[in-house]
Every structure is written in C-alpha cells, then in structure tokens.
N, C-alpha and C. Protein backbone atom coordinates (compact mmCIF):
# COMPACT_ATOMS: atom_id res chain seq x y z
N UNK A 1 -132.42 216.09 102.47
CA UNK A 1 -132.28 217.07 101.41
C UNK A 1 -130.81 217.16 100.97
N UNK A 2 -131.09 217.03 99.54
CA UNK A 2 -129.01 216.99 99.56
C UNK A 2 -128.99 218.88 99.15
N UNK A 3 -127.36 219.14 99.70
CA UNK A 3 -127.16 220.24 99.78
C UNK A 3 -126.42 220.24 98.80
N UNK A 4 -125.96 221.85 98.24
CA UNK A 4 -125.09 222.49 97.46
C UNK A 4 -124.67 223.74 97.78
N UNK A 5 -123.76 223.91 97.03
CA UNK A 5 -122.98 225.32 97.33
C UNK A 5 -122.76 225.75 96.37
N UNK A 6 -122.68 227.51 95.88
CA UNK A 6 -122.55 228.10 94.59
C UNK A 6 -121.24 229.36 94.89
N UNK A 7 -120.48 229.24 93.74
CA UNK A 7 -119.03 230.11 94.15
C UNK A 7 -119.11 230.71 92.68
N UNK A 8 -118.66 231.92 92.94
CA UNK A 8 -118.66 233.03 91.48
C UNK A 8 -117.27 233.32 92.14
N UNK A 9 -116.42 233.19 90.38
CA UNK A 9 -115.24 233.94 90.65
C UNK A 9 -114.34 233.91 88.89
N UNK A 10 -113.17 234.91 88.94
CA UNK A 10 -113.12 235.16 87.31
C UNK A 10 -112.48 233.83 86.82
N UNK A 11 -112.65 233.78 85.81
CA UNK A 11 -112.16 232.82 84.76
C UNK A 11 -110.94 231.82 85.19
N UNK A 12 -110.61 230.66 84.87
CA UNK A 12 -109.28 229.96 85.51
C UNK A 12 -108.61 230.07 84.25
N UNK A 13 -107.26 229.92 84.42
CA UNK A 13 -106.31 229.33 82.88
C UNK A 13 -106.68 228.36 82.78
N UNK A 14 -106.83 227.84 81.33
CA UNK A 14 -106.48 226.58 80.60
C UNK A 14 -105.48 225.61 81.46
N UNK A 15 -105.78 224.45 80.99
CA UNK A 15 -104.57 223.48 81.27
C UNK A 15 -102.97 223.63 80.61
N UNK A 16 -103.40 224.32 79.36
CA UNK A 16 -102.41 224.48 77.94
C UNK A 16 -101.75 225.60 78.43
N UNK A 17 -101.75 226.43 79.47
CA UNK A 17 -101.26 227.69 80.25
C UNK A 17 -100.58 227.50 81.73
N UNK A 18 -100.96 226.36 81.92
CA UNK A 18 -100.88 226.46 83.60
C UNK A 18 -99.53 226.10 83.78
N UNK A 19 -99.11 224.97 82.60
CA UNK A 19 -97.98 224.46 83.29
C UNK A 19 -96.31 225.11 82.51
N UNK A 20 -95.37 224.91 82.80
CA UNK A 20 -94.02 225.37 82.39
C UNK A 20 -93.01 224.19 82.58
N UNK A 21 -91.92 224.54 81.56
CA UNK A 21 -91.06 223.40 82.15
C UNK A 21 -89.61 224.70 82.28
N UNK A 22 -88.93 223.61 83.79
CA UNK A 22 -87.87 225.17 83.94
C UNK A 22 -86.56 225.08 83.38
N UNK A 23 -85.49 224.82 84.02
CA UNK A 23 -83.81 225.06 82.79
C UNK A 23 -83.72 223.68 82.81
N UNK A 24 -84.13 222.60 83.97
CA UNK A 24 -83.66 221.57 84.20
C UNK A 24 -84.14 220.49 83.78
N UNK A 25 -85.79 220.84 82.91
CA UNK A 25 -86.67 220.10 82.16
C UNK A 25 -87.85 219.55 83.70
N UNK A 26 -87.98 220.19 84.85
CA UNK A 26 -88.46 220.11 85.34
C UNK A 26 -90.03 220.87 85.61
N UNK A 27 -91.34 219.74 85.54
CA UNK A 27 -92.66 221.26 85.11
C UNK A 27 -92.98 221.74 86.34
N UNK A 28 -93.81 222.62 86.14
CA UNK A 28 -94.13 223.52 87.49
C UNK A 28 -95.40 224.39 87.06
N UNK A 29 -96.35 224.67 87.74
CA UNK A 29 -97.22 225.29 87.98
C UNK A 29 -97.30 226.73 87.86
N UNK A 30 -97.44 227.58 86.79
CA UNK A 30 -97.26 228.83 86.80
C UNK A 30 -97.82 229.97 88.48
N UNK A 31 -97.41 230.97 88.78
CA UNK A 31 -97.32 231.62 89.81
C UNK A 31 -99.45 231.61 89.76
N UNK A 32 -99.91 232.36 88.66
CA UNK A 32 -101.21 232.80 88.71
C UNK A 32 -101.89 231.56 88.50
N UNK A 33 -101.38 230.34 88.23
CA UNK A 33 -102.66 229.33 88.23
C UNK A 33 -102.52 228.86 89.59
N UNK A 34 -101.41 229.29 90.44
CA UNK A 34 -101.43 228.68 91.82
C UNK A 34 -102.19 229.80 92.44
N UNK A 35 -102.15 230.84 92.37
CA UNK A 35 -102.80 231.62 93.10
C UNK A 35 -104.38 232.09 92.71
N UNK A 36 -105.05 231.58 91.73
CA UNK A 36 -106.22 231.13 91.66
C UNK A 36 -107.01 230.12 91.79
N UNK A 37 -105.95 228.52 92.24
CA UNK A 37 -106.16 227.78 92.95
C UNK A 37 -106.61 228.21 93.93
N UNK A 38 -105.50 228.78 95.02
CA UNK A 38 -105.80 228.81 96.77
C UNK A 38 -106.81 229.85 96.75
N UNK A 39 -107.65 230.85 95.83
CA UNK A 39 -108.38 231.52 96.00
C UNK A 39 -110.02 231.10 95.49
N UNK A 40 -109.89 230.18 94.95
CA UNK A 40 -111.03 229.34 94.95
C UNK A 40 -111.07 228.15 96.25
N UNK A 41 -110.14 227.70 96.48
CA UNK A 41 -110.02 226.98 97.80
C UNK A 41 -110.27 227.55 99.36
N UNK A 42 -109.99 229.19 99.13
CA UNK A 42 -111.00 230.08 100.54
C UNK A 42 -111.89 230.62 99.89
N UNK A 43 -112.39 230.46 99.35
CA UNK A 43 -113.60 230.25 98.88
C UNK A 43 -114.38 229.04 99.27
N UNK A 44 -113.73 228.33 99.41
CA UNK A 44 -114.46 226.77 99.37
C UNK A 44 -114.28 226.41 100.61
N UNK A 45 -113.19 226.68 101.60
CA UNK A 45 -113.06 226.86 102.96
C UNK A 45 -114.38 227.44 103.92
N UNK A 46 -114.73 228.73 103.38
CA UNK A 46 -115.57 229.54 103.65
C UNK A 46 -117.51 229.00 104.53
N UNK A 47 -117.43 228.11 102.98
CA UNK A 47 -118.71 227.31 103.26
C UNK A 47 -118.31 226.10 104.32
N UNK A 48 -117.49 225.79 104.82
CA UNK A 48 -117.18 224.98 105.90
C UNK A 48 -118.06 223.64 106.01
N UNK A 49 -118.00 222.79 104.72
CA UNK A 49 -119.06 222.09 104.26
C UNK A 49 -117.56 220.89 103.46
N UNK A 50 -118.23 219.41 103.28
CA UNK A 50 -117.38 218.78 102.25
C UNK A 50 -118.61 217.76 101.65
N UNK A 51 -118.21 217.05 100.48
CA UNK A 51 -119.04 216.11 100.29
C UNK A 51 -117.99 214.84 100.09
N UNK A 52 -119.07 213.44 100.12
CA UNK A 52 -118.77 212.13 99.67
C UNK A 52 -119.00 212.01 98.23
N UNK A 53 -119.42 212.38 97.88
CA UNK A 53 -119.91 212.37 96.07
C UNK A 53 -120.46 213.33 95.91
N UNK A 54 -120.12 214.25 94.37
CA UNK A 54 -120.62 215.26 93.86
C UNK A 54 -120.60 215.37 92.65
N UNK A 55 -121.48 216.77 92.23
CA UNK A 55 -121.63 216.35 90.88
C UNK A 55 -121.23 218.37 90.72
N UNK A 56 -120.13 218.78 89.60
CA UNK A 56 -119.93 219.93 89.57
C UNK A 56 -120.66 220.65 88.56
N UNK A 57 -121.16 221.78 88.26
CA UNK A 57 -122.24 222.65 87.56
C UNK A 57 -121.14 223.89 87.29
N UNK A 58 -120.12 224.01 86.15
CA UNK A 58 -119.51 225.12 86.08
C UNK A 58 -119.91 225.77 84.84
N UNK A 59 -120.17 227.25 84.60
CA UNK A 59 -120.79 228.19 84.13
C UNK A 59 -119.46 229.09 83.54
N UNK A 60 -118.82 228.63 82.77
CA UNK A 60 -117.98 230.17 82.03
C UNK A 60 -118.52 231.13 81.11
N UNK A 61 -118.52 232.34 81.45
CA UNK A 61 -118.95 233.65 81.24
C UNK A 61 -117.61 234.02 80.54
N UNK A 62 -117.52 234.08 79.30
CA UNK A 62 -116.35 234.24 78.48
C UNK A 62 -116.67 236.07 77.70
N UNK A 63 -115.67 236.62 78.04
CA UNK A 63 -115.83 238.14 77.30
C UNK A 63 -115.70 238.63 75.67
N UNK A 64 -115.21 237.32 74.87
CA UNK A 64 -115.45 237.70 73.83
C UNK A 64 -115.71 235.93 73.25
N UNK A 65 -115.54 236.07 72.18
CA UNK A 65 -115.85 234.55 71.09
C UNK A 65 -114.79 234.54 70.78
N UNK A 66 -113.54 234.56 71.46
CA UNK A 66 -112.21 233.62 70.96
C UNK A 66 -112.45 232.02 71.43
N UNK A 67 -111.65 231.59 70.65
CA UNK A 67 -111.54 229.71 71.18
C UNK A 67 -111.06 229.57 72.24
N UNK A 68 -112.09 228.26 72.79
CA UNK A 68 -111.36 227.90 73.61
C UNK A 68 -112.36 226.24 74.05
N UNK A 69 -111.62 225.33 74.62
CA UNK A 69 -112.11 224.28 75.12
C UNK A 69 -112.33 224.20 76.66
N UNK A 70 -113.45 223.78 77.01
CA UNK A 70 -114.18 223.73 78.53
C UNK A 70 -113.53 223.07 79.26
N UNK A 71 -113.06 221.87 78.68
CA UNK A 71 -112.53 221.00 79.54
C UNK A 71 -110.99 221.25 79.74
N UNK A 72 -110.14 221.97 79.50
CA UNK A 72 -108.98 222.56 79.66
C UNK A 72 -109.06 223.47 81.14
N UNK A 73 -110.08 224.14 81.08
CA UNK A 73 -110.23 225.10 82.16
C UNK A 73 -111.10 224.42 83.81
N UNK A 74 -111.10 223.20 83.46
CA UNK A 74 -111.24 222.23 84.84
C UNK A 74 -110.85 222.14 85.33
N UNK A 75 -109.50 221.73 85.04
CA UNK A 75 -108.09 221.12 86.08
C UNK A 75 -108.20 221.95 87.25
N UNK A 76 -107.86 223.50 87.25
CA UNK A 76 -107.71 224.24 88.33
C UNK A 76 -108.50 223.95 89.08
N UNK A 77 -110.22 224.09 88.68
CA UNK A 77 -111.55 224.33 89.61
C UNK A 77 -111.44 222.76 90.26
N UNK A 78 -111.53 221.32 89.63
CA UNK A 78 -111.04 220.85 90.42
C UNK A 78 -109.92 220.50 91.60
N UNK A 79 -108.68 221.01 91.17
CA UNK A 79 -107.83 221.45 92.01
C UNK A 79 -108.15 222.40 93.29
N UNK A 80 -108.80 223.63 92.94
CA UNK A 80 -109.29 224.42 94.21
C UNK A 80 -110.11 223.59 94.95
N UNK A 81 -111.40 222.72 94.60
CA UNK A 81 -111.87 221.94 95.26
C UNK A 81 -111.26 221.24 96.45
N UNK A 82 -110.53 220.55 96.24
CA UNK A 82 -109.76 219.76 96.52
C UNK A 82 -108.92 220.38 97.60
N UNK A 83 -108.05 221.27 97.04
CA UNK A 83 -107.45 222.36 97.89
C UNK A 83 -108.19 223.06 99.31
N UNK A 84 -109.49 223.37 99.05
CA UNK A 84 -109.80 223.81 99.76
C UNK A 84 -110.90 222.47 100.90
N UNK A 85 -110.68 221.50 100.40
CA UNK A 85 -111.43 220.63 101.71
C UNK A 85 -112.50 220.53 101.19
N UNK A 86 -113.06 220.77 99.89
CA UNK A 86 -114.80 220.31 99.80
C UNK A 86 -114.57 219.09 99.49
N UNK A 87 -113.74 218.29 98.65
CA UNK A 87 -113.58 216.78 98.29
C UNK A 87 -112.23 216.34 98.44
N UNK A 88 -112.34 215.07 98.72
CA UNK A 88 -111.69 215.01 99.49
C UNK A 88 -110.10 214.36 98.01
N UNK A 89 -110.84 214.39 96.50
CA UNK A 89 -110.15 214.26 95.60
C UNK A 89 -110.85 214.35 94.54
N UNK A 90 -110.08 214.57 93.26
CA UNK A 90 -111.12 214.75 92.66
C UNK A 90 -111.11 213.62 91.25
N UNK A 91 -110.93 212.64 91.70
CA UNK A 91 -111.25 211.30 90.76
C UNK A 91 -112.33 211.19 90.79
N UNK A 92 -113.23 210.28 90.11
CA UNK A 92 -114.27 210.02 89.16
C UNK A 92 -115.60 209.86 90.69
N UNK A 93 -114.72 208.82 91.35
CA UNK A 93 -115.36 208.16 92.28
C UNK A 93 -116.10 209.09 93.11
N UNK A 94 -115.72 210.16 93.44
CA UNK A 94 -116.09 211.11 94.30
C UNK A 94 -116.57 212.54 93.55
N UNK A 95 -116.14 213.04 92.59
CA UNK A 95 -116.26 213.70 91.28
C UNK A 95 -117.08 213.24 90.58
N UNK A 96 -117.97 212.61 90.62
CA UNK A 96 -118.66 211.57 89.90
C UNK A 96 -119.17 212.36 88.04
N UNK A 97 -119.00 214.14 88.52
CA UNK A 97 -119.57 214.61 86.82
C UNK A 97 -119.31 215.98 87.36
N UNK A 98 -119.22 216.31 85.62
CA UNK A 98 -118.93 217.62 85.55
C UNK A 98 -119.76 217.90 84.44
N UNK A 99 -120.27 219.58 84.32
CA UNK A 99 -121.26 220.11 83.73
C UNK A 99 -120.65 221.44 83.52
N UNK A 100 -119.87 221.43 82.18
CA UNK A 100 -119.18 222.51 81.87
C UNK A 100 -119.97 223.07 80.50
N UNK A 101 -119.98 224.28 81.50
CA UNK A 101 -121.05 225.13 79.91
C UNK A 101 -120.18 226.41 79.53
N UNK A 102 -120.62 226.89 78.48
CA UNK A 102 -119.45 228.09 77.90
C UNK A 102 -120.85 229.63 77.36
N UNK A 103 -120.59 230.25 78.13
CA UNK A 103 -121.56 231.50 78.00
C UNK A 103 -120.79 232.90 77.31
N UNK A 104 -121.49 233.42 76.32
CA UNK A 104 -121.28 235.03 76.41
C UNK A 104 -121.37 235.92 77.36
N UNK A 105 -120.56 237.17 77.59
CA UNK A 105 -120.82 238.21 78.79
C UNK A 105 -120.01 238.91 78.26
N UNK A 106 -119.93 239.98 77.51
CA UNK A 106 -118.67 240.79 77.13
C UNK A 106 -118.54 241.86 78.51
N UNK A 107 -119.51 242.29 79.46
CA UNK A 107 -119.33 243.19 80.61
C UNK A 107 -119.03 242.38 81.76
N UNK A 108 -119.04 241.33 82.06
CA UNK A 108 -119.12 240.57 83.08
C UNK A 108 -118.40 239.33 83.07
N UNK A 109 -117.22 239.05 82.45
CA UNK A 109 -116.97 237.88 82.34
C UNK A 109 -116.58 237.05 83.46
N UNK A 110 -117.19 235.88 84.24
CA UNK A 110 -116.62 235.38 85.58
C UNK A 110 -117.03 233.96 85.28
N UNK A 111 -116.37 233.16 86.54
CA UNK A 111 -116.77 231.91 86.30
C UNK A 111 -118.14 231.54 87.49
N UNK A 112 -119.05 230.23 87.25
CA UNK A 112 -120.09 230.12 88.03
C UNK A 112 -119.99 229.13 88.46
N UNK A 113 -119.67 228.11 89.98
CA UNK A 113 -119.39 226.89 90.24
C UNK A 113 -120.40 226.53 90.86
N UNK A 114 -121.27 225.25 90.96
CA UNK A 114 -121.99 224.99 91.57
C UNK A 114 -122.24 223.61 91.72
N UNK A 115 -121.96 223.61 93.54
CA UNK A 115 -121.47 221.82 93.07
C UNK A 115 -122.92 221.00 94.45
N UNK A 116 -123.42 219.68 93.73
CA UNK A 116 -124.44 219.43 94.05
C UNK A 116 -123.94 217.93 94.88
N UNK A 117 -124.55 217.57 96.41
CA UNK A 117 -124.30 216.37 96.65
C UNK A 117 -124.66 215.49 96.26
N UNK A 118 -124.15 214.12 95.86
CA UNK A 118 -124.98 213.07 95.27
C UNK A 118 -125.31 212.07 96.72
C-alpha cells in the first residue's frame, strides 16, 4: 500500500518575496520565509516517515482574489520538505510532480500539503 501524509499550515511567500539582496549585492533569504521553512519541516519531522519518489498535492486557500501565481509559492514547501527529512531533495527525480491548486476561503485561508508515495 503506498502511503501518504497530509500537513495544513498558512500560506508560504512567493518566490518574488522570499529573496533580498544586502549592501554588498549579496542575496539572502528573508527572516519569515526561513522561519516558515523550518516550521513546515517540524511538521514534516513529526510524521517520522521519508519517501524515494513522490508526488506533491498542494491546496492554497487564498483569502481574497488578488493575483497571484502557484508556482511561485512552491519553492518554500519544497524547501520545508526537504528541510525536514521527508525527501531527500527536491529535483524532478525524486519530486517526480506537483499538483498546485488555488482555492477561495475568505475565513480560513491556509495551505493543504499532501504528498503521495510513488
């Protein structure tokens, strides 16, 4: 039986947000996209589980109808992955797909991860 695991948690930044460059032209990782990394990563710790191939199922619950692109808001969730020991990277090979959907919720806005073994 292949297994999966399902993680609810709020929204990640964009890619177009995450990063900075500092006085020296050097980039860096803003403070809150690192710390919603490592909090999807104990999260992902938690289930004490990893896979060889997977396939990711992410669910954004967005609070209003401003723009925005799905695939911007990956980077992190793969990153927490990763971070937290479910894969062991998150290139194609092992990542094999992603299933990014974009939902209404104006009371509830969170994100829905759900990642399936192949």
């Amino acid at each position: 039986m292949k297994r999966k695991i399902e993680i609810t948690t709020n929204k990640p930044l964009s890619v177009n947000q995450i990063w900075r460059r500092g006085r020296y032209g050097q980039t860096y990782k803003l403070q809150e996209a690192r710390d919603w990394q490592t909090t999807l990563a104990w999260y992902v710790k938690e289930k004490r589980t990893s896979f060889e191939k997977c396939r990711v199922d992410v669910d954004f619950y967005f609070e209003d109808d401003s723009r925005c692109d799905l695939d911007n808001l990956l980077k992190l969730v793969g990153d927490g992955l990763v971070e937290g020991g479910l894969i062991a990277d998150d290139r194609w090979q092992i990542l094999n797909e992603w299933r990014p959907k974009g939902h209404l919720d104006r009371t509830n806005p969170r994100t829905e991860i759900i990642i399936h073994e192949l």
